[in-house]
Every structure is written in C-alpha cells, then in structure tokens.
N, C-alpha and C. Protein backbone atom coordinates (compact mmCIF):
# COMPACT_ATOMS: atom_id res chain seq x y z
N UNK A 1 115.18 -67.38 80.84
CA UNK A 1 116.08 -67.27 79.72
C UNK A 1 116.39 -68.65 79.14
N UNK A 2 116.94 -69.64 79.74
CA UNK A 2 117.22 -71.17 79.25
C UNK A 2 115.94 -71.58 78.72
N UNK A 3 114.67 -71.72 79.41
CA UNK A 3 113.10 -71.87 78.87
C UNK A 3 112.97 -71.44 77.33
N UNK A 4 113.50 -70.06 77.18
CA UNK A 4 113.22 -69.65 76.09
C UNK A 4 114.15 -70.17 75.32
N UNK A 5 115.44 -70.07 74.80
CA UNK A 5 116.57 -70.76 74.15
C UNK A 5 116.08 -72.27 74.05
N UNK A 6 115.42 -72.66 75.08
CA UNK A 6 115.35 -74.37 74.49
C UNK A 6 113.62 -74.47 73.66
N UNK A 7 112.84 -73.36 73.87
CA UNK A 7 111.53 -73.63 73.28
C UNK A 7 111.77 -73.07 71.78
N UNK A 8 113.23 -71.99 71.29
CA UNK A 8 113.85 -71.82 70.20
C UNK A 8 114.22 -73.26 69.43
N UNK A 9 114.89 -73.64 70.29
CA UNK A 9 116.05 -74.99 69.56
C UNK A 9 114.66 -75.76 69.68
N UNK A 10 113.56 -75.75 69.97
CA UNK A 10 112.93 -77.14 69.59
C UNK A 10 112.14 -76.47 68.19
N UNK A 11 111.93 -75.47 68.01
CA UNK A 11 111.41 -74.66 66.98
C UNK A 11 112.39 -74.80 65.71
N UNK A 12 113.27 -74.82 65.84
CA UNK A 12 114.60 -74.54 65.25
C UNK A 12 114.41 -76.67 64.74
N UNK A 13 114.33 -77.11 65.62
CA UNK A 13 114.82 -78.81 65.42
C UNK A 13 113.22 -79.15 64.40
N UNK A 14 112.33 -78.90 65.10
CA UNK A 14 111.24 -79.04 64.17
C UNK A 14 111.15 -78.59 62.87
N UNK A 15 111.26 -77.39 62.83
CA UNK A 15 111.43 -76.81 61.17
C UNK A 15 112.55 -77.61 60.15
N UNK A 16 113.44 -77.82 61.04
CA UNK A 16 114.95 -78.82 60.36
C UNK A 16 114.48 -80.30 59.71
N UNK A 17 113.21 -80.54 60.67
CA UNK A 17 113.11 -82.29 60.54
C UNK A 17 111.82 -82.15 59.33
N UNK A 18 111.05 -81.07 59.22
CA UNK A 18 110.15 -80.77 57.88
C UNK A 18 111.13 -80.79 56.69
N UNK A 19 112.20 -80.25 56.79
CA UNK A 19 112.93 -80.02 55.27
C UNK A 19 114.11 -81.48 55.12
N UNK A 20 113.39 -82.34 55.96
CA UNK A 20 114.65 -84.06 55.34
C UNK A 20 113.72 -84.33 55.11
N UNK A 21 113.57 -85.18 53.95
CA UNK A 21 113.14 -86.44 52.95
C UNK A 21 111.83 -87.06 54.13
N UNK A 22 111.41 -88.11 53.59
CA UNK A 22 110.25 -88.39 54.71
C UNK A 22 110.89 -89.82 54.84
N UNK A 23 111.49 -90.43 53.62
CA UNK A 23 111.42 -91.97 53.58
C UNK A 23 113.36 -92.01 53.90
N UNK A 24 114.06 -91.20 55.14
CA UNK A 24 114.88 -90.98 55.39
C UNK A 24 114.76 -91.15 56.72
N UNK A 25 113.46 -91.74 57.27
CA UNK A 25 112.85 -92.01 58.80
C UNK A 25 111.97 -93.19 58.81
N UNK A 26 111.96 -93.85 57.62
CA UNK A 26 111.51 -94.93 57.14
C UNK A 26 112.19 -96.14 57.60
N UNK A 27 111.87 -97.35 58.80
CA UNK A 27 112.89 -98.47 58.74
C UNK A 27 112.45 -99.80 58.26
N UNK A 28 111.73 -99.84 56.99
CA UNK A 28 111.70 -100.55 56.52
C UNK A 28 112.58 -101.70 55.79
N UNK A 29 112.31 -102.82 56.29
CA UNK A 29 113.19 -103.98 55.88
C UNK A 29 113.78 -104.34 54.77
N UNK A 30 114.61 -103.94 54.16
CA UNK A 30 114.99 -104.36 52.93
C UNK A 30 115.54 -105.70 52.08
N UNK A 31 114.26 -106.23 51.52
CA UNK A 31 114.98 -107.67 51.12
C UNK A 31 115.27 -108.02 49.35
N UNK A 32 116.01 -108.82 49.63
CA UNK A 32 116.69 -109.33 48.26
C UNK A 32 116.16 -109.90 47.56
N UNK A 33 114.93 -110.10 46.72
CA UNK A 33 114.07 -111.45 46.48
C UNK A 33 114.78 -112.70 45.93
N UNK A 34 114.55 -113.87 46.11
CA UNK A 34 114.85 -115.01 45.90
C UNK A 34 114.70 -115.44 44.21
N UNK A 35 115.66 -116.14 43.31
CA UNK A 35 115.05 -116.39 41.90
C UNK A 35 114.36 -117.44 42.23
N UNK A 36 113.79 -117.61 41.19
CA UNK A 36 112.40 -118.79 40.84
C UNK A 36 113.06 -118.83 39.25
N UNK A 37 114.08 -120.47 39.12
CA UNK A 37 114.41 -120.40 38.10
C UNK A 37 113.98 -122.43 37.76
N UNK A 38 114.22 -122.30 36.31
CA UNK A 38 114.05 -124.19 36.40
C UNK A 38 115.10 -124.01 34.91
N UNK A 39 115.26 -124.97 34.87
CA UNK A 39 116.13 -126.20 33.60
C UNK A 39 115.85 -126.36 32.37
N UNK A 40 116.04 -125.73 31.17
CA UNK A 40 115.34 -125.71 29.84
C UNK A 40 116.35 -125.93 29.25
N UNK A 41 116.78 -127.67 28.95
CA UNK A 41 117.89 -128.14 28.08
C UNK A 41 119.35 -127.71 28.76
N UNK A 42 120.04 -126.85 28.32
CA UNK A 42 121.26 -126.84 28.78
C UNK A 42 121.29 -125.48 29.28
N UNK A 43 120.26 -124.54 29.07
CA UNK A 43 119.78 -123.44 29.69
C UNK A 43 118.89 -123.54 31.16
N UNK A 44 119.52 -122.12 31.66
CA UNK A 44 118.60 -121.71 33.15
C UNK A 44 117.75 -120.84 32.79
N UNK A 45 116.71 -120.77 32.91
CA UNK A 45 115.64 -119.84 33.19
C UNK A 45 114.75 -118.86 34.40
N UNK A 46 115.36 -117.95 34.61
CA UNK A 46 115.02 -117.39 35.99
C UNK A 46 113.76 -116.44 35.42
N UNK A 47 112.22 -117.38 35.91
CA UNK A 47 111.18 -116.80 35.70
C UNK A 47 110.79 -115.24 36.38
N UNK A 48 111.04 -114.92 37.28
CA UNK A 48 110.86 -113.73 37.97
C UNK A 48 111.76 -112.50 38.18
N UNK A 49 112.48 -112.56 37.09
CA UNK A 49 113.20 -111.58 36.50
C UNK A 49 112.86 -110.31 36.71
N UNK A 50 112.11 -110.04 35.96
CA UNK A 50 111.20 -108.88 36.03
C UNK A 50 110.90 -108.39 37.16
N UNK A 51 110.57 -109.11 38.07
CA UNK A 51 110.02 -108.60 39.41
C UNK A 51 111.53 -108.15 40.26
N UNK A 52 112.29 -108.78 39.92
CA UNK A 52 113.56 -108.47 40.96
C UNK A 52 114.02 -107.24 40.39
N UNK A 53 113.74 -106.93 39.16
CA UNK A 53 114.50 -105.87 38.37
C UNK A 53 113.77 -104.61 39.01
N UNK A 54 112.47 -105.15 39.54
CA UNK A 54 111.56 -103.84 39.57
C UNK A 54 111.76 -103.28 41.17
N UNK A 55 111.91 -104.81 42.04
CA UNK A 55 112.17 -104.51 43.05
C UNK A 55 113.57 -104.08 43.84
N UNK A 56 114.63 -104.03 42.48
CA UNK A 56 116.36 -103.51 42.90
C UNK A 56 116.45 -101.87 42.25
N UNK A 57 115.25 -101.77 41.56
CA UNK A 57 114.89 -100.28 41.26
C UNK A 57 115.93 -100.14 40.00
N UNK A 58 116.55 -100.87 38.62
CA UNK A 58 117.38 -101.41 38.20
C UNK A 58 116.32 -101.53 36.91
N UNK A 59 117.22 -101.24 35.78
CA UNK A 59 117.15 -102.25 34.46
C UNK A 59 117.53 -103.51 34.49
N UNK A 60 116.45 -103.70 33.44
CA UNK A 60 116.84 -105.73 33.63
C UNK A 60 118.36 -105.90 33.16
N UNK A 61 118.53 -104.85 31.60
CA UNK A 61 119.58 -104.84 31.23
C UNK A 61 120.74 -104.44 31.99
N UNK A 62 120.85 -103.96 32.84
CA UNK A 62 122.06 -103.45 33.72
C UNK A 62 122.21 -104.54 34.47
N UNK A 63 121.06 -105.66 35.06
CA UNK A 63 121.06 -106.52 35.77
C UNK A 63 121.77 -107.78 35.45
N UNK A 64 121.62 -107.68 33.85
CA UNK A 64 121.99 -109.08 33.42
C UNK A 64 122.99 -109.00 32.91
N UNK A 65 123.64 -107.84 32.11
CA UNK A 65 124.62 -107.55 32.08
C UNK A 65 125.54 -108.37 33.01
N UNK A 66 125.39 -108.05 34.15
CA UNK A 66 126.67 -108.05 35.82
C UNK A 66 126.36 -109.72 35.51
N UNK A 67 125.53 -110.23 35.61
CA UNK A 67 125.14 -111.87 36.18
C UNK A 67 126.09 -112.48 34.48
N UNK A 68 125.80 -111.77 33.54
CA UNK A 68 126.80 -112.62 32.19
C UNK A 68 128.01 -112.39 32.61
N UNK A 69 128.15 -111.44 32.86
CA UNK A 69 129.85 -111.41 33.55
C UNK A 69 130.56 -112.34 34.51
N UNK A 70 129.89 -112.29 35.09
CA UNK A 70 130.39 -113.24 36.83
C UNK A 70 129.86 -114.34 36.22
N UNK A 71 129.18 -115.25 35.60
CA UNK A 71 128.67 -116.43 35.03
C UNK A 71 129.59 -116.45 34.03
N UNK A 72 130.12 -116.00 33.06
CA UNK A 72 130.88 -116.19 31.83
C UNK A 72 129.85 -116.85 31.41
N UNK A 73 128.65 -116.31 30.92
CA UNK A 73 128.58 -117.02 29.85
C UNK A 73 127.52 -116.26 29.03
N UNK A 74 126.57 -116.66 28.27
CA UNK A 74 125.63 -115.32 27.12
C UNK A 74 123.98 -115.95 27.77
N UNK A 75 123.42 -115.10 27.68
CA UNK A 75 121.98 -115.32 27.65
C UNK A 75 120.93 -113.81 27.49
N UNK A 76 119.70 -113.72 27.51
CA UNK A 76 119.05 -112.61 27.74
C UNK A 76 117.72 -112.21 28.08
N UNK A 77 117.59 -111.58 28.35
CA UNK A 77 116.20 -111.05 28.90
C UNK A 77 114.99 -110.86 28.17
N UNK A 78 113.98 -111.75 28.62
CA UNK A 78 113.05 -112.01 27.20
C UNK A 78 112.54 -110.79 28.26
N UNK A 79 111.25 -109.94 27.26
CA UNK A 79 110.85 -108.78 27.69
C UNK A 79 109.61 -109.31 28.40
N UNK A 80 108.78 -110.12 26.99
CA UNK A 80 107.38 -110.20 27.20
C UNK A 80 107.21 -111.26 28.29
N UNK A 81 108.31 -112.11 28.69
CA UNK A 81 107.44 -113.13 29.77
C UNK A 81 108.02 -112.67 30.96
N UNK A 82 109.04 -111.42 30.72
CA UNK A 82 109.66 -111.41 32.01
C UNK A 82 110.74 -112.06 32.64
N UNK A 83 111.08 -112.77 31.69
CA UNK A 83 111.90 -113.52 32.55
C UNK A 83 113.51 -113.28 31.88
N UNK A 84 114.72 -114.32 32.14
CA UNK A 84 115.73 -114.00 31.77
C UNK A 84 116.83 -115.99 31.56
N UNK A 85 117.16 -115.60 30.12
CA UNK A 85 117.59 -117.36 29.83
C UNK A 85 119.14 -117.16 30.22
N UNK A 86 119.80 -117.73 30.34
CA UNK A 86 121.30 -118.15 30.89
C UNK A 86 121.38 -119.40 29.97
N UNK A 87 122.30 -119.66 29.09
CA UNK A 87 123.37 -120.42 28.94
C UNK A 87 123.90 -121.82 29.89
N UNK A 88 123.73 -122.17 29.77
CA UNK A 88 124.42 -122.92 30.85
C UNK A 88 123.57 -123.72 31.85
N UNK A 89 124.01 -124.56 33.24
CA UNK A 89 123.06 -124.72 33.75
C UNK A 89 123.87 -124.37 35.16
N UNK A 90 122.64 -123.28 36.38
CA UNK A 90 122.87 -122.80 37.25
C UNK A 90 122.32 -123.21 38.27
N UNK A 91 123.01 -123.60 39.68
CA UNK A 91 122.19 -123.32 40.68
C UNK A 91 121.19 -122.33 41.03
N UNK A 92 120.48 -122.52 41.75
CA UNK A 92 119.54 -121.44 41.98
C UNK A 92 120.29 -120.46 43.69
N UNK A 93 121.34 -121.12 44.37
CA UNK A 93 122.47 -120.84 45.49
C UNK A 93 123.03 -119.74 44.87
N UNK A 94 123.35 -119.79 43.08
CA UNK A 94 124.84 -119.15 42.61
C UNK A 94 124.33 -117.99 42.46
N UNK A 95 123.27 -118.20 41.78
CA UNK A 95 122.09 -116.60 41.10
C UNK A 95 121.60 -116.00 42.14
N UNK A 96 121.65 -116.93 43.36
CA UNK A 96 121.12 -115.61 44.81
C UNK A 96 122.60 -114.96 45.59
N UNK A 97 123.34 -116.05 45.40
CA UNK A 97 124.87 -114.73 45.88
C UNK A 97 125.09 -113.84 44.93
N UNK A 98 124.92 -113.98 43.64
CA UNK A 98 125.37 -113.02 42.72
C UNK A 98 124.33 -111.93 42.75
N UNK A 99 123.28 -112.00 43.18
CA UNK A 99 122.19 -111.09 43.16
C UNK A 99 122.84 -110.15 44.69
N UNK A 100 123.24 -110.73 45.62
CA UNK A 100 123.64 -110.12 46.40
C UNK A 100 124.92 -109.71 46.48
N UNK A 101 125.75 -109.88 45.35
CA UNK A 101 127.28 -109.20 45.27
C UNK A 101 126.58 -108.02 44.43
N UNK A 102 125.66 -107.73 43.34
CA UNK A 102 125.05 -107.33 42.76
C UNK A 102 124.71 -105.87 43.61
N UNK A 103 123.76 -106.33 44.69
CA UNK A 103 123.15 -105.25 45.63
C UNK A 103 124.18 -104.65 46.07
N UNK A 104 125.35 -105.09 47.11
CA UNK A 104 126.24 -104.61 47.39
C UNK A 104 126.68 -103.71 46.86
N UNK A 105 127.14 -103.82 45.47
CA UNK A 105 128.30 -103.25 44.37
C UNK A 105 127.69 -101.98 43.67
N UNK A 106 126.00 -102.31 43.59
CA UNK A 106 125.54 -101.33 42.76
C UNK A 106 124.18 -100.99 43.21
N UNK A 107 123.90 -100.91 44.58
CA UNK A 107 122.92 -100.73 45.07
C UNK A 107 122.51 -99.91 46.31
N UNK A 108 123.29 -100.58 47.41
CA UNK A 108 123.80 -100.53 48.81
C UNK A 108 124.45 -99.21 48.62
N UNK A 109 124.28 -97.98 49.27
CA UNK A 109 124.95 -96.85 49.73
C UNK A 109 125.86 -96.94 50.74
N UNK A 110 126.98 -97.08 50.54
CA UNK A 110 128.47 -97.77 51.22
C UNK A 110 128.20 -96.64 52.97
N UNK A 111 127.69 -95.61 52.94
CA UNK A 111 127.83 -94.80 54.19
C UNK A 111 126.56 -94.71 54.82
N UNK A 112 125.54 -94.81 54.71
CA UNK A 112 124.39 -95.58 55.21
C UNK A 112 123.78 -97.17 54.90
N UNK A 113 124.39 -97.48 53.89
CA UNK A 113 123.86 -98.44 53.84
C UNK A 113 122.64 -98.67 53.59
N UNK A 114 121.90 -97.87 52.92
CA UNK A 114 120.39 -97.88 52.93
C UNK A 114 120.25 -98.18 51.03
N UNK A 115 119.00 -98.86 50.86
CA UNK A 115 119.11 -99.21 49.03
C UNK A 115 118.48 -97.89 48.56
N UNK A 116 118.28 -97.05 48.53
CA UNK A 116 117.71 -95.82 48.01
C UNK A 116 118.39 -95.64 47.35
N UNK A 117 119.04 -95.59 46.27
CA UNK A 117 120.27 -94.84 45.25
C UNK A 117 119.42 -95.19 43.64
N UNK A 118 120.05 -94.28 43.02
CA UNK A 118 120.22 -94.05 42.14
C UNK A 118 121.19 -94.48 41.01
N UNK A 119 120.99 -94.29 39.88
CA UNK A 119 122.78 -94.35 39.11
C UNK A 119 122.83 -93.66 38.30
N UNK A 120 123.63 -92.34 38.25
CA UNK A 120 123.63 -91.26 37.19
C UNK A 120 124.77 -91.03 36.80
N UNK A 121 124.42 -91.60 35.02
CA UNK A 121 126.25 -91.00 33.91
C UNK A 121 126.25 -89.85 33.74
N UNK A 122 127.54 -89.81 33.81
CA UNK A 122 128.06 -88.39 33.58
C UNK A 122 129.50 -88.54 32.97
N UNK A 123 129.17 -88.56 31.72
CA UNK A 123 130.11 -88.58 30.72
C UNK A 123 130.66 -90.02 30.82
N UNK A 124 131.93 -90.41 30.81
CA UNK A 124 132.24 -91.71 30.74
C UNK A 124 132.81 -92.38 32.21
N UNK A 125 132.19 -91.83 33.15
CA UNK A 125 131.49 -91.86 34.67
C UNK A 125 130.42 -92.19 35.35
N UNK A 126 130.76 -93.14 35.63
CA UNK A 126 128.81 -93.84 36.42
C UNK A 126 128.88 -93.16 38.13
N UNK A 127 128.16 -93.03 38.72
CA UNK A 127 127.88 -92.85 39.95
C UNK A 127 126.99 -93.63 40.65
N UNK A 128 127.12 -93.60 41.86
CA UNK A 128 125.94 -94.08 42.52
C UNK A 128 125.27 -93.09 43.57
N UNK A 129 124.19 -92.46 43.36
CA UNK A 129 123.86 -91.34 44.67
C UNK A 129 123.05 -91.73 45.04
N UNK A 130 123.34 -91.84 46.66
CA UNK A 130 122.25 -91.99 47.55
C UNK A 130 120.84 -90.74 47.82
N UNK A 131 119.70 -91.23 48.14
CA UNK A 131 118.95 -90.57 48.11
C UNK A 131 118.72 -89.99 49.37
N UNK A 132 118.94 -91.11 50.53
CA UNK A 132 118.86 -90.96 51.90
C UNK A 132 120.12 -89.88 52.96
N UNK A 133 120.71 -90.16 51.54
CA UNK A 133 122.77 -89.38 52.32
C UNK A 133 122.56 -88.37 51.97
N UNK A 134 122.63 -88.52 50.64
CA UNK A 134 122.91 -87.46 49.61
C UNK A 134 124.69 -87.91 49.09
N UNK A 135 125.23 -89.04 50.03
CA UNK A 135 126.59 -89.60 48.99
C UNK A 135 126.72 -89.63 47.78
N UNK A 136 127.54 -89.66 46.76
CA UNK A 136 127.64 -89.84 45.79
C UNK A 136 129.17 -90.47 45.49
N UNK A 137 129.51 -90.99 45.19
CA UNK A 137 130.42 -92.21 44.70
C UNK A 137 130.78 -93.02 43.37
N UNK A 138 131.48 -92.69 42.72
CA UNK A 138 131.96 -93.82 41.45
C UNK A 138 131.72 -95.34 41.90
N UNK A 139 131.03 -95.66 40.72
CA UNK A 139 130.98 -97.39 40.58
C UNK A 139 131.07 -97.78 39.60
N UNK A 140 132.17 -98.72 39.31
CA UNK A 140 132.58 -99.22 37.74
C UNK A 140 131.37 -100.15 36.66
N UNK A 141 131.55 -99.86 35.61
CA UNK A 141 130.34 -100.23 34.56
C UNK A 141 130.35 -101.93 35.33
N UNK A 142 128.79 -102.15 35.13
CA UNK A 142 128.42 -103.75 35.43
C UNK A 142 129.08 -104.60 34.08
C-alpha cells in the first residue's frame, strides 16, 4: 500500500514539474554589463548602449529616461550607432551604480529575485511581472 501511494506522488510530482516553465530551473548567472563610455567635449558617450538595453530586456528609452533623472541632466539615444550622449561629464563608477539601482528598481523580481520580468501598463499603472513567480507588483514611472 505505501509502495503504491509513493509510486502515485512521484507520478503526481513528475506531471507537476512538466507544467512549470523550463527556464524556472535555469541557474544561470545573471550579470549587469559594464558601460564602455569616453569624453566628447563636455558630453559622455556610453558606446554600448544598445547592447545593455538588449541585455536588461528594456527599451533604450525607458533606460535613459531613469539615468536623465538620477543624472539631472538631458541627453539621448542615438539609434543608428547605438549608443547614448549625456550632457555633462560622467564617471564611468556613476553610470555602473545607476545601471544597478536601475536593475534593482525595474528589473529584479523583489520575491525571487530572478531578472525574468516583464513591464506591463495598465492604464495609468506600470507593473512589474515576474515570469519565474508569476509576482506582479507596482513600480513607479522611470
């Protein structure tokens, strides 16, 4: 009788672990990429823009948005080279913490902790849903 009940529950646990996500068993390392920026007059230029945008799963515009904010100051996202001009002149220290207050705030799934999310409006409501949880959570406009 126990034999049978536990060759159930492993039947039962197997069929359960077919219907979760696949990349929900995934422990892949998740990293922040580094800017690659240089000095153009009184402007910063962070050449690899593009690539971070692609790799935070993110519009550039949502991205740069947050970084004019916390920088105070104006710049924008050229399309065709990829890259993104700043105003001002920046460490390349300041643009990697802000990239990582960035992840945190609008990236990072606060109850796993895993970067899989999403960001879906809904009306004059942003969210952030995890893909891995299934959380879902308010996060204020960048």
């Amino acid at each position: 009788m126990v034999t049978t009940d536990l060759m159930d529950y492993e039947k039962l646990l197997k069929r359960a672990a077919k219907t979760i996500p696949k990349n929900v068993f995934e422990h892949s390392r998740f990293t922040i990429p580094s800017v690659n920026i240089y000095q153009e007059g009184k402007s910063t230029i962070v050449t690899n823009f593009k690539e971070i945008s692609d790799r935070l799963r993110r519009e550039p515009g949502y991205i740069i948005k947050y970084l004019l904010g916390e920088l105070a100051t104006r710049g924008h996202f050229k399309i065709k080279q990829g890259s993104a001009a700043f105003i001002g002149r920046f460490q390349k220290d300041t643009l990697n913490n802000l990239l990582i207050k960035f992840t945190e705030k609008f990236i990072r799934c606060t109850n796993c902790r895993r970067p899989d999310t999403h960001i879906l409006r809904e009306g004059r409501f942003t969210y952030l849903i995890c893909e891995a949880c299934g959380s879902k959570r308010s996060i204020p406009a960048p």
